[in-house]
Structures are given as structure tokens and as C-alpha cells.
Protein backbone atom coordinates (compact mmCIF):
# COMPACT_ATOMS: atom_id res chain seq x y z
CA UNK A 1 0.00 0.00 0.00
CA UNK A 2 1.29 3.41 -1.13
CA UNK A 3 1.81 6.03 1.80
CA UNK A 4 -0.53 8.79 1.24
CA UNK A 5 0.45 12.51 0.10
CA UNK A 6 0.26 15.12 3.01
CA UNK A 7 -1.11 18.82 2.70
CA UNK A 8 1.96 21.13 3.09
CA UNK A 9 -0.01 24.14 2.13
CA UNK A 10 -2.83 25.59 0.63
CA UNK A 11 -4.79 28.43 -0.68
CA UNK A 12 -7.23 29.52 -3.42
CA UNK A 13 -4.55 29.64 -6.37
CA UNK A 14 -4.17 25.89 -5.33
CA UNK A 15 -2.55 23.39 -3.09
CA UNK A 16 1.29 22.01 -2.81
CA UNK A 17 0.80 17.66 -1.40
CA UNK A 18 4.39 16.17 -0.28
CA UNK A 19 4.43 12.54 -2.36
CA UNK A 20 5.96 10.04 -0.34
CA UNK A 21 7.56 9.01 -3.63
CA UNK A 22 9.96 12.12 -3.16
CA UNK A 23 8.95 15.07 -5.38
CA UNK A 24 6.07 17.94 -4.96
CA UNK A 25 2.75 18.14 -6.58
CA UNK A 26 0.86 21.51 -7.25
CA UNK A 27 -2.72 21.33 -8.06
CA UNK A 28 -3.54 24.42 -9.45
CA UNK A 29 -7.34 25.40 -8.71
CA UNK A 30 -9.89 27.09 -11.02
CA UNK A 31 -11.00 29.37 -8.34
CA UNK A 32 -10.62 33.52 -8.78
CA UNK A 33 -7.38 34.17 -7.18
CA UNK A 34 -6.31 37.78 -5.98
CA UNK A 35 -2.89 38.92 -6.89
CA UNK A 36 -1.11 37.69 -3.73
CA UNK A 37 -2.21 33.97 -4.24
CA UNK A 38 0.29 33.13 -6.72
CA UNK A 39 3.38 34.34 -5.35
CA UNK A 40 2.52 32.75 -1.96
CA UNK A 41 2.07 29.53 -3.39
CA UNK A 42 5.36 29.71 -5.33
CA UNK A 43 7.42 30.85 -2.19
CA UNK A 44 5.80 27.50 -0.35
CA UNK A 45 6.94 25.46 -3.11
CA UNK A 46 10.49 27.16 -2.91
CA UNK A 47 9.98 26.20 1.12
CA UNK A 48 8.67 22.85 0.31
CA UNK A 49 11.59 22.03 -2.19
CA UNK A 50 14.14 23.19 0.54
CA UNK A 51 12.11 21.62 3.50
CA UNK A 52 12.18 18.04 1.55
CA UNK A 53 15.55 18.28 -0.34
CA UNK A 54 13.39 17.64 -2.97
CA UNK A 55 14.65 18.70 -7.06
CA UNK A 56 11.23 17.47 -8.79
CA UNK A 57 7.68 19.21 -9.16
CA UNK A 58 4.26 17.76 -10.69
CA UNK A 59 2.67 20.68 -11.72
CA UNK A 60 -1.58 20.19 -12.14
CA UNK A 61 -2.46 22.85 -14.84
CA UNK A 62 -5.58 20.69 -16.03
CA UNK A 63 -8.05 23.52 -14.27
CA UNK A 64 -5.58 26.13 -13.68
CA UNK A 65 -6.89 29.78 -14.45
CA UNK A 66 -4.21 31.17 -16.66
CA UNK A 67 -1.59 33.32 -15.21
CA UNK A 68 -1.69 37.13 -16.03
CA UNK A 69 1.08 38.43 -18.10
CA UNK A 70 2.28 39.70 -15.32
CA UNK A 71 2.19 36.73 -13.33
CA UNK A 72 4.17 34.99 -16.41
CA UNK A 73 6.58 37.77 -15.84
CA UNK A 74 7.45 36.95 -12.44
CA UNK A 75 7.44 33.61 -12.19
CA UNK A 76 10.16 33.28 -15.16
CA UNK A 77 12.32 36.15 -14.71
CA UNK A 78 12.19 36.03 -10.25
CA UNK A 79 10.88 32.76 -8.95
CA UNK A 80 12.13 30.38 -11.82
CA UNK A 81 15.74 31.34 -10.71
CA UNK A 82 15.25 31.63 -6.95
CA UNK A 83 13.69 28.61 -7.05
CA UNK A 84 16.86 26.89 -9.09
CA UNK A 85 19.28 28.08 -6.96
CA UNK A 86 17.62 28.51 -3.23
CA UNK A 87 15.64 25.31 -3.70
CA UNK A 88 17.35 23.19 -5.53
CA UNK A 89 14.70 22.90 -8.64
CA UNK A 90 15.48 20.82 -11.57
CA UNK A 91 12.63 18.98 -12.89
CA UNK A 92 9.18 19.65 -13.67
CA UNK A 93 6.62 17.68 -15.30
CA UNK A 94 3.36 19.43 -16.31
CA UNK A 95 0.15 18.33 -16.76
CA UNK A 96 -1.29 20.48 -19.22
CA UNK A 97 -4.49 22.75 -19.44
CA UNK A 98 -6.96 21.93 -21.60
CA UNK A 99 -7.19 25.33 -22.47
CA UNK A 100 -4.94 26.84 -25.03
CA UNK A 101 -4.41 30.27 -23.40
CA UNK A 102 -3.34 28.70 -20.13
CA UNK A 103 -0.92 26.42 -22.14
CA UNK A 104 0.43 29.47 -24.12
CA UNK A 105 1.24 31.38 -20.58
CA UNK A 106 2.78 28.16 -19.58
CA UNK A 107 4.95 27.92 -22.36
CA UNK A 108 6.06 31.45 -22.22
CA UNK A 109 7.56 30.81 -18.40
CA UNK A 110 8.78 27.14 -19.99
CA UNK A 111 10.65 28.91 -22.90
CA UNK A 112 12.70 31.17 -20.44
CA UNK A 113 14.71 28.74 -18.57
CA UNK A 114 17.91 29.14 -20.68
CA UNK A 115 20.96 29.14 -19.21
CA UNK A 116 18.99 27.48 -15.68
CA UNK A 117 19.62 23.63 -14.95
CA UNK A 118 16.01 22.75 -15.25
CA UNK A 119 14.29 20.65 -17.88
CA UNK A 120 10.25 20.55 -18.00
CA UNK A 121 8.36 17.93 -19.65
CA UNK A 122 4.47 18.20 -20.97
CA UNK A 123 2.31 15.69 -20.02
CA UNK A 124 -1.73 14.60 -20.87
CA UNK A 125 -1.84 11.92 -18.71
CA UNK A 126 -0.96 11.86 -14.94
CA UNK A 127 1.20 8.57 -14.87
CA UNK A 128 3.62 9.20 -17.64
CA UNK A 129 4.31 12.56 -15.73
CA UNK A 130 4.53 10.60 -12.48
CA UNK A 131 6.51 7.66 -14.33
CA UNK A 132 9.01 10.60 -16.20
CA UNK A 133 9.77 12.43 -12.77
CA UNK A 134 10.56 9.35 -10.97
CA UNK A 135 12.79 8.53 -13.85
CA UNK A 136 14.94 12.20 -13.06
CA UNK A 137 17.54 11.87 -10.67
């Protein structure tokens, strides 16, 4: 029997569950979220990365609101690289919206990671993700 995953923290942008399996997974929710949501549930993941010694992230986009261009801004050009070097981030393996704006936004942060040791991976289906992070080292 698998352990199960434990809340580390939530809020209405979404919530960040510790897998026993050793990596993070953010569930983004569909709810309105005001403009402090998002960069509070990055800095936990930061936490959570650093708390764990943890280098892998599922990311849930499947109901994710998209992220506002400034929100895109942000998360690639100040928490992508704080993240990297303060948490130890290094692989990623999204899930992807269903909806083609909140993919685009993805890929905008996803296309700025030059130069940063960190590879993401698309996913449609929750167990190749699952299967490709386990697979990182």
C-alpha cells in the first residue's frame, strides 16, 4: 500500500501535497485568485523544495486559471531562478491545461529557462508525468 500525500499548504490559487515518492505536486485550482495567491504559493513550493531536499515538481495545470502576463513575468524572470538556486529545482513535469491560453502562458515561463539547470516535460496523462519524474535523478 502506497503512503498517502500530506497537505503542506494551501490556498485559493491551489494546493502544494508532499508525495511520499519524493517530489512535490501543485494542483492548481480554477478558483478567482487575488494577486497575492500566486506568489505565496510559489514561495511555499520554494519552502517545500528546501524543506524536503526535494529537485522534482508535478505541476496540475488541467483547471488552472491562466496566469496574467504579469504573473508569467514573475514567475520566469524572479521565482524560476530563486527557485533553481535557493531550492534546488530541476525537474518539472506538467500536466497540461486543456485550455490553449493557459498552455500558451505556460509555455512562455517554460521557454525562459535558458541558461537554468532545469528541464520541464508536458504531459496529458498523470502517470507518464509521475513515471518521467521518478525517472529524473
Amino acid at each position: 500500500m502506497m503512503a498517502p500525500l500530506s497537505l503542506y499548504y494551501e490556498n485559493v490559487a491551489g494546493r502544494l501535497l508532499a508525495d511520499p515518492a519524493g517530489f512535490l505536486r501543485v494542483v492548481w485550482s480554477s478558483q478567482p485568485r487575488s494577486p497575492e495567491d500566486v506568489p505565496a504559493l510559489f514561495a511555499h513550493m520554494t519552502q517545500a523544495l528546501q524543506h524536503y531536499g526535494w529537485s522534482r515538481i508535478l505541476i496540475n495545470q488541467v483547471a488552472m486559471r491562466r496566469f496574467s502576463p504579469q504573473e508569467q513575468e514573475w514567475v520566469a524572470n524572479e521565482w524560476l531562478p530563486h527557485a533553481v538556486q535557493k531550492g534546488g529545482y530541476r525537474y518539472g513535469a506538467v500536466l497540461v491545461s486543456p485550455d490553449v491560453m493557459t498552455r500558451l502562458a505556460t509555455a512562455f515561463i517554460t521557454t525562459k529557462i535558458q541558461g537554468l539547470p532545469l528541464v520541464y516535460h508536458s504531459f496529458d496523462e498523470e502517470t507518464t508525468a509521475v513515471d518521467w519524474l521518478l525517472r529524473q535523478a
